[in-house]
C-alpha atoms as a PDB file:
ATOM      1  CA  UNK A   1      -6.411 -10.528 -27.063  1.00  0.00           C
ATOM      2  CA  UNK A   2      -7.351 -12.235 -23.592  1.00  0.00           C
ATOM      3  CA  UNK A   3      -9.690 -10.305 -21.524  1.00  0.00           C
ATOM      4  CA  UNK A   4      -9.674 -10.806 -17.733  1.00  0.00           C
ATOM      5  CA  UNK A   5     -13.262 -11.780 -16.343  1.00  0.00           C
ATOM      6  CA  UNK A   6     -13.371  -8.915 -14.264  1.00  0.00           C
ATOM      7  CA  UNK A   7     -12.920  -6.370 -16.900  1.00  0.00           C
ATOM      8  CA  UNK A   8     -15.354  -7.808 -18.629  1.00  0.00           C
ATOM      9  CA  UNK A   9     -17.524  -8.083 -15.571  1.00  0.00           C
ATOM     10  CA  UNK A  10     -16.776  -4.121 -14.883  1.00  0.00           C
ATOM     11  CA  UNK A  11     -17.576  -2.926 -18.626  1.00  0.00           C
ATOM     12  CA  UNK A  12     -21.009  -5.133 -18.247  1.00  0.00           C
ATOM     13  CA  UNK A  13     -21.735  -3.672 -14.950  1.00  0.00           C
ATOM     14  CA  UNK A  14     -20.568   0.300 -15.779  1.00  0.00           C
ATOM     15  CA  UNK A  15     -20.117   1.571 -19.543  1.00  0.00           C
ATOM     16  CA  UNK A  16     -17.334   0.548 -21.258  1.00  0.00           C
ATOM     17  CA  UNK A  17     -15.641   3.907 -21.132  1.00  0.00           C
ATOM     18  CA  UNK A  18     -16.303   4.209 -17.297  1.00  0.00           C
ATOM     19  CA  UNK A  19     -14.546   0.764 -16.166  1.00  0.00           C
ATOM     20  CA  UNK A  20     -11.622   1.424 -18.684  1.00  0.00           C
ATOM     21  CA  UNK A  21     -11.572   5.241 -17.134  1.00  0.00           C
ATOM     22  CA  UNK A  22     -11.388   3.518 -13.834  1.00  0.00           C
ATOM     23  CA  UNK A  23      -8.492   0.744 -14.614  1.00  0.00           C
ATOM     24  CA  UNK A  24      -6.368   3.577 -16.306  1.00  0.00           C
ATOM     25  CA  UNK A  25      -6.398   5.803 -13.595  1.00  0.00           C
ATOM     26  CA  UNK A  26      -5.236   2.615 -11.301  1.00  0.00           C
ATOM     27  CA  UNK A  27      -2.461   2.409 -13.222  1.00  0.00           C
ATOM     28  CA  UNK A  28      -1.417   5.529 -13.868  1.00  0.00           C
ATOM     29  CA  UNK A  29      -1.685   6.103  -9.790  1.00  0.00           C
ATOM     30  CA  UNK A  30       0.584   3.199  -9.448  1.00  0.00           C
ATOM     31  CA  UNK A  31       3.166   3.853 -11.813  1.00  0.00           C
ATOM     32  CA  UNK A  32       3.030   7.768 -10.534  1.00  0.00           C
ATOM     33  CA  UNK A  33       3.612   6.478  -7.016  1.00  0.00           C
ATOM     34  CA  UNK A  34       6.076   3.739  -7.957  1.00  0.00           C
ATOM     35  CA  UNK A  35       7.959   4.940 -10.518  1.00  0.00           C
ATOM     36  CA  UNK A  36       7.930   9.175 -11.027  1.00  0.00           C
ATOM     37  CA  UNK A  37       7.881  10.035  -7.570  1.00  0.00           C
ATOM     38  CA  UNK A  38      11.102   7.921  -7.068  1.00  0.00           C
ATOM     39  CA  UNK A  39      12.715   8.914  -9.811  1.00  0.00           C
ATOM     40  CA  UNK A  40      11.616  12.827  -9.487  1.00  0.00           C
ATOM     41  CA  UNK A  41      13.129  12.224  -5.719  1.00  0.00           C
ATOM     42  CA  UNK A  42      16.526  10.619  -6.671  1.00  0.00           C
ATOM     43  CA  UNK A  43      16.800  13.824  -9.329  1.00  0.00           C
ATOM     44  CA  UNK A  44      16.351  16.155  -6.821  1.00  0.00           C
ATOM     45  CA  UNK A  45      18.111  14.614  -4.495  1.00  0.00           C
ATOM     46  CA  UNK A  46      21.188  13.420  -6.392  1.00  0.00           C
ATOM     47  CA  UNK A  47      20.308   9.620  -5.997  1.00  0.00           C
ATOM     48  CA  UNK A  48      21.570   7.806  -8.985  1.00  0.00           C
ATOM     49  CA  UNK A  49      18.726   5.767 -11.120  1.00  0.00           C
ATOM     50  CA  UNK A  50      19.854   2.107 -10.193  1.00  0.00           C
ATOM     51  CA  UNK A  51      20.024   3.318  -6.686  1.00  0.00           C
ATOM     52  CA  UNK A  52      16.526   4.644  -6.956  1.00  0.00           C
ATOM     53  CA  UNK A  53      15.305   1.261  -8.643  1.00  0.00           C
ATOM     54  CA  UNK A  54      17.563  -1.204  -6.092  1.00  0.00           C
ATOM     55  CA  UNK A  55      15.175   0.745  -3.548  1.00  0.00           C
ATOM     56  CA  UNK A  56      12.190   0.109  -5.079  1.00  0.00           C
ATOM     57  CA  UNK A  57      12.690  -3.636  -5.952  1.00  0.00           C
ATOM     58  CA  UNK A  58      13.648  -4.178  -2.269  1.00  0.00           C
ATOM     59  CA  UNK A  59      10.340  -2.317  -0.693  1.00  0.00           C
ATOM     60  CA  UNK A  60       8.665  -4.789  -2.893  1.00  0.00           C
ATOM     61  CA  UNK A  61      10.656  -7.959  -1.489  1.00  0.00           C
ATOM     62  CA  UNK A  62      12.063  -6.841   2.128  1.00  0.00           C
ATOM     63  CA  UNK A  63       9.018  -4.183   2.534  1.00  0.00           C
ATOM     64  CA  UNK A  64      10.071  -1.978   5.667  1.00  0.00           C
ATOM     65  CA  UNK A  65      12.775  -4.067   5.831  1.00  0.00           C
ATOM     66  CA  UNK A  66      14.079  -1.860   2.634  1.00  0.00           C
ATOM     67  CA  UNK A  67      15.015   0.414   4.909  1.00  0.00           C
ATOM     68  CA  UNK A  68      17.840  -1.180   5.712  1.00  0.00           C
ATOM     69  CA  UNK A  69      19.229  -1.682   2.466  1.00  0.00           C
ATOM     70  CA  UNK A  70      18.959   2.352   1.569  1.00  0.00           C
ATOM     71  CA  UNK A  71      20.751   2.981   4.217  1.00  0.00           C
ATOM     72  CA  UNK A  72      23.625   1.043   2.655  1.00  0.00           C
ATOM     73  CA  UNK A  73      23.213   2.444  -0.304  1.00  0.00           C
ATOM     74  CA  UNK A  74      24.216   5.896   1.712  1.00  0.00           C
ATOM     75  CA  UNK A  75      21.242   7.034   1.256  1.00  0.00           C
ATOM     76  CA  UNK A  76      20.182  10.007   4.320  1.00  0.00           C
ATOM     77  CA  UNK A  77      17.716   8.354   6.117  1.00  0.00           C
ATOM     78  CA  UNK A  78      14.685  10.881   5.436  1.00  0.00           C
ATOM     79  CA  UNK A  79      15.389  10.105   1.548  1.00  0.00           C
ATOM     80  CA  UNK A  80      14.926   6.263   2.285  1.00  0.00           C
ATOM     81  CA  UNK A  81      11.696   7.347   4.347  1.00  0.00           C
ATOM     82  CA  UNK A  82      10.286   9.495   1.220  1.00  0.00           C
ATOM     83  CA  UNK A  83      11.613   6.539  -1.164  1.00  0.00           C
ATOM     84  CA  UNK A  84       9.765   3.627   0.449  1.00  0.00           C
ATOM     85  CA  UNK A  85       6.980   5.536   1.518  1.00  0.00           C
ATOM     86  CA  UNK A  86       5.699   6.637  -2.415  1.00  0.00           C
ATOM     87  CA  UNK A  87       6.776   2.377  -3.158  1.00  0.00           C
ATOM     88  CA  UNK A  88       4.385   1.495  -0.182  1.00  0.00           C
ATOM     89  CA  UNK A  89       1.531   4.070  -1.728  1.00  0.00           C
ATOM     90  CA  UNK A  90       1.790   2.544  -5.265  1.00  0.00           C
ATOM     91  CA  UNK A  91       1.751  -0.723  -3.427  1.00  0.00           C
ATOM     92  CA  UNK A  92      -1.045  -0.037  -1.387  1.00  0.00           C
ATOM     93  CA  UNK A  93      -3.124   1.772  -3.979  1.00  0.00           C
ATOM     94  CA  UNK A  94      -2.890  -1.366  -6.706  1.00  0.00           C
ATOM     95  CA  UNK A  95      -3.731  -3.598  -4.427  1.00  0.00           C
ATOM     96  CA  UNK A  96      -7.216  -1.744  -3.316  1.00  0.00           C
ATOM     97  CA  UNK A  97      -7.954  -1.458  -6.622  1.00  0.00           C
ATOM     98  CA  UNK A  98      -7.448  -5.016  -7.481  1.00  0.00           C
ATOM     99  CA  UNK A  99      -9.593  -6.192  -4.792  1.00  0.00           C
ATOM    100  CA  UNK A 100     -12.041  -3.401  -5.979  1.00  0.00           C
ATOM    101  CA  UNK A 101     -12.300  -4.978  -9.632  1.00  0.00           C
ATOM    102  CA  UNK A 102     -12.225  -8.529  -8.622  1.00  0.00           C
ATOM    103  CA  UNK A 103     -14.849  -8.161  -5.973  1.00  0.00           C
ATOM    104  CA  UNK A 104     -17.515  -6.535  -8.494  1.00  0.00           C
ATOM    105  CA  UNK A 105     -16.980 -10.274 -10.206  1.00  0.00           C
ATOM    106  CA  UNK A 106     -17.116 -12.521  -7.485  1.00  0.00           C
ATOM    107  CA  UNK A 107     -20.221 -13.144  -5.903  1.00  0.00           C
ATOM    108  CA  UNK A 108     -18.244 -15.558  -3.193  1.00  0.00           C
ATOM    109  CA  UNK A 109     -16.599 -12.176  -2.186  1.00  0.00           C
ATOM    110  CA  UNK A 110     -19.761 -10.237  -2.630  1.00  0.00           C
ATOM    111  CA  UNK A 111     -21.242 -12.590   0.697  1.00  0.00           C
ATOM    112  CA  UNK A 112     -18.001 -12.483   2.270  1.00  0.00           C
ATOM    113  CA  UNK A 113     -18.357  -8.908   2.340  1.00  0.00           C
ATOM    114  CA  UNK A 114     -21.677  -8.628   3.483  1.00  0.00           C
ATOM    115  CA  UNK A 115     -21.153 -11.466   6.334  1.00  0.00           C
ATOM    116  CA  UNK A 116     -17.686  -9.119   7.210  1.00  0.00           C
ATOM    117  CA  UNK A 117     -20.336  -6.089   7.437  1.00  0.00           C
ATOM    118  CA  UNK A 118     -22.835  -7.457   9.580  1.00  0.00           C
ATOM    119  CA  UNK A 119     -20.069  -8.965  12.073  1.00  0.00           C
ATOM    120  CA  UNK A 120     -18.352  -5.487  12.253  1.00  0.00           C
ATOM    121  CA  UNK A 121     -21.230  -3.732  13.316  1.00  0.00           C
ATOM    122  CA  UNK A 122     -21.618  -5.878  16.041  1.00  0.00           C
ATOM    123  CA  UNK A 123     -18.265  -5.221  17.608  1.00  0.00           C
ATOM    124  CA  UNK A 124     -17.712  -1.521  19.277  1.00  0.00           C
ATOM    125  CA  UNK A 125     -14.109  -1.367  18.757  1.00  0.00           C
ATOM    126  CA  UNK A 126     -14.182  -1.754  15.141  1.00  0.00           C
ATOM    127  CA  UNK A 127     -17.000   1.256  14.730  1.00  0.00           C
ATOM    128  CA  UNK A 128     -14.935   3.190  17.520  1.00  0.00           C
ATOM    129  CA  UNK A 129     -11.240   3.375  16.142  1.00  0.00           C
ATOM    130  CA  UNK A 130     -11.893   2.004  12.466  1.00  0.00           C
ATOM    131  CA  UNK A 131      -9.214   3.003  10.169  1.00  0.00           C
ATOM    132  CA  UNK A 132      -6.652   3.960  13.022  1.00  0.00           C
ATOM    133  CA  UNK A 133      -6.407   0.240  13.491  1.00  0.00           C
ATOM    134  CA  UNK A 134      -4.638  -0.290  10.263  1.00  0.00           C
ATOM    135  CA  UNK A 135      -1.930   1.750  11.525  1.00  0.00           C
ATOM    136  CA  UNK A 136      -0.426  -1.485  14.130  1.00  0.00           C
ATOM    137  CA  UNK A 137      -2.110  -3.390  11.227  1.00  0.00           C
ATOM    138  CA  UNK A 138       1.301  -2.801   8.722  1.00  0.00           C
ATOM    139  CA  UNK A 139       3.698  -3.749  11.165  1.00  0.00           C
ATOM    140  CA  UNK A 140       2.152  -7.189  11.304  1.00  0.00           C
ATOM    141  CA  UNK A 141       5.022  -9.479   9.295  1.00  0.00           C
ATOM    142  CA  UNK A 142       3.262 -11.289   6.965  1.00  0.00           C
ATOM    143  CA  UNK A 143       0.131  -8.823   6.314  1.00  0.00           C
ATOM    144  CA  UNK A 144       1.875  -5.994   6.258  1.00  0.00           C
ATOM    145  CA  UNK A 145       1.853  -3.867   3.093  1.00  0.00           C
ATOM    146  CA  UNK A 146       0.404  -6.544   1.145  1.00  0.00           C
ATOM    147  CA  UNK A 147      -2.486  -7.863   3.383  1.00  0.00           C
ATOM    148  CA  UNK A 148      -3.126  -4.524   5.198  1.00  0.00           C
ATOM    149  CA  UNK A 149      -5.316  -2.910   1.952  1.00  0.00           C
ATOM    150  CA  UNK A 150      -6.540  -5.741   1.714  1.00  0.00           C
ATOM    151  CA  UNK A 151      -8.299  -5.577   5.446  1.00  0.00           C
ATOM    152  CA  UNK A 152      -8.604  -1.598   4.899  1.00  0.00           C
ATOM    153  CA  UNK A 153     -11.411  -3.123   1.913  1.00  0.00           C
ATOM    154  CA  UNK A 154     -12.327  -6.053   3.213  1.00  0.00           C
ATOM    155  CA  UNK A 155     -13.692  -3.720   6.326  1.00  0.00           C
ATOM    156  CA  UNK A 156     -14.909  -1.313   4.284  1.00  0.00           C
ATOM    157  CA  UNK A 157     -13.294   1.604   5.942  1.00  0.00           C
ATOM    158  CA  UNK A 158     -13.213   4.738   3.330  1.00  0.00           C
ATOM    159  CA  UNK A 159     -10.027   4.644   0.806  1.00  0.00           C
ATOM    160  CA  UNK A 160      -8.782   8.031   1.406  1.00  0.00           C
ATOM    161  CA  UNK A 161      -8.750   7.477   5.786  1.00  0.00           C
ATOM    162  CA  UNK A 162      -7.259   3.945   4.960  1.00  0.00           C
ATOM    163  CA  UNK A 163      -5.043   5.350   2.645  1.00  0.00           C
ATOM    164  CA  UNK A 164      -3.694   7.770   5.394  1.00  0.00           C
ATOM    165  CA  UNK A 165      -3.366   5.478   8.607  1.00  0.00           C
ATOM    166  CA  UNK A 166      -1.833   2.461   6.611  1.00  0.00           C
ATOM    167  CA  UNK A 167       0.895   5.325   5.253  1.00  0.00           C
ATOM    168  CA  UNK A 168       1.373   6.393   9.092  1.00  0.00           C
ATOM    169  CA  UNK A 169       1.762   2.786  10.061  1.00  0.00           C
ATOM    170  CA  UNK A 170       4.247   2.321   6.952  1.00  0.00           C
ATOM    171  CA  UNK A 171       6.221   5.482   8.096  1.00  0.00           C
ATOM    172  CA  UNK A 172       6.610   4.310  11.973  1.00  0.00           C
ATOM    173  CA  UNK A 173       7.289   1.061  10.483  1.00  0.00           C
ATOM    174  CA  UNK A 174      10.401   1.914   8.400  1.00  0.00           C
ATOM    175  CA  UNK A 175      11.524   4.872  11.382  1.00  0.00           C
ATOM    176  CA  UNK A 176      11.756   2.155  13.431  1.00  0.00           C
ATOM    177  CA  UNK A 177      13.514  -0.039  10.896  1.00  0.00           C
ATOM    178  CA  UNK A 178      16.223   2.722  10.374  1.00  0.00           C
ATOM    179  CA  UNK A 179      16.764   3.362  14.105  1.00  0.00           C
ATOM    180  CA  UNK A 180      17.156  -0.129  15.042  1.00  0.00           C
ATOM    181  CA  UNK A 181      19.524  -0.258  11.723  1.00  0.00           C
ATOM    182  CA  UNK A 182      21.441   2.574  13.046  1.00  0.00           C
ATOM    183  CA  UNK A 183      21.931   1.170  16.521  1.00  0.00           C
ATOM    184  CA  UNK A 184      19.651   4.122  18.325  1.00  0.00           C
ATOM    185  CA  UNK A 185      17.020   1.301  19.636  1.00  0.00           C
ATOM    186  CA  UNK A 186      20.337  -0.042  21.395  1.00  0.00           C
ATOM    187  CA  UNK A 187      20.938   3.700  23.141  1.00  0.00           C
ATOM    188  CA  UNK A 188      17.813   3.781  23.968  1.00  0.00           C
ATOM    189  CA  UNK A 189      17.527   0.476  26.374  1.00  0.00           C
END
């Protein structure tokens, strides 16, 4: 069986039973947030299976972008919302976690961090809005939902406030996706 470094690196650092604890409750967040909640939605809301997994695959490779193709699917508009938003979650959530296991390994990351923490607290904007800045953070093509958890750690900001403003950014992200899909930016201006 071949063992990733960083599990290895966890289960040396923390019990055994505590770092496996930790990596199973990863995944079952991801797969609860990437897989049940989509497919408990498309039950409830009459969305066939392949739809449900056409949207999924597509938040992964188009991102808000996915919006787009739910709507095509004839999907109403707050279903493609509640879709992508549970994909971006999963999304979100593995990738924190991932940086989380990784970064107990690394010691290049270890000084990375602590050079990242000493800047930070000598700018006031970072202390003063924090988290809320991962919400313009998202919309950034390119960082988006990959790269944005990956900020939310790299600045340390706490998991459940990151968590929360990166899902707000995500939200306003694919609203504004869907409107300019459904031609209201252009009634607008």
């Amino acid at each position: 069986m071949i063992r990733i470094a960083a599990i290895e690196e966890c289960e040396r650092r923390i019990s055994p039973g505590a770092c496996r604890m930790r990596i199973a409750r990863s995944i079952g967040s991801v797969v609860f947030f990437l897989m049940v909640v989509p497919l408990l939605l498309g039950l409830a809301f009459g969305v066939p299976p392949a739809e449900v997994f056409t949207l999924i695959v597509s938040a992964f490779l188009l991102q808000a972008a996915a919006a787009v193709v739910g709507l095509s699917l004839g999907q109403h508009p707050a279903v493609v919302l509640v879709f992508l938003t549970s994909v971006a979650v999963a999304v979100m959530i593995g990738v924190l976690e991932v940086c989380d296991l990784f970064a107990e390994r690394s010691r290049l990351i270890q000084r990375l961090l602590r050079k990242v923490d000493a800047k930070t607290g000598q700018i006031d904007y970072l202390e003063r809005y924090g988290a809320l800045m991962l919400i313009p953070v998202i919309w950034i093509p390119g960082i988006a939902l990959y790269g944005a958890p990956v900020v939310a750690w790299l600045f340390q900001y706490p998991r459940s406030t990151s968590l929360l403003c990166m899902t707000a950014g995500w939200a306003i992200a694919v609203i504004a996706v869907m409107a300019a899909a459904m031609g209201l930016v252009s009634l607008a201006f």
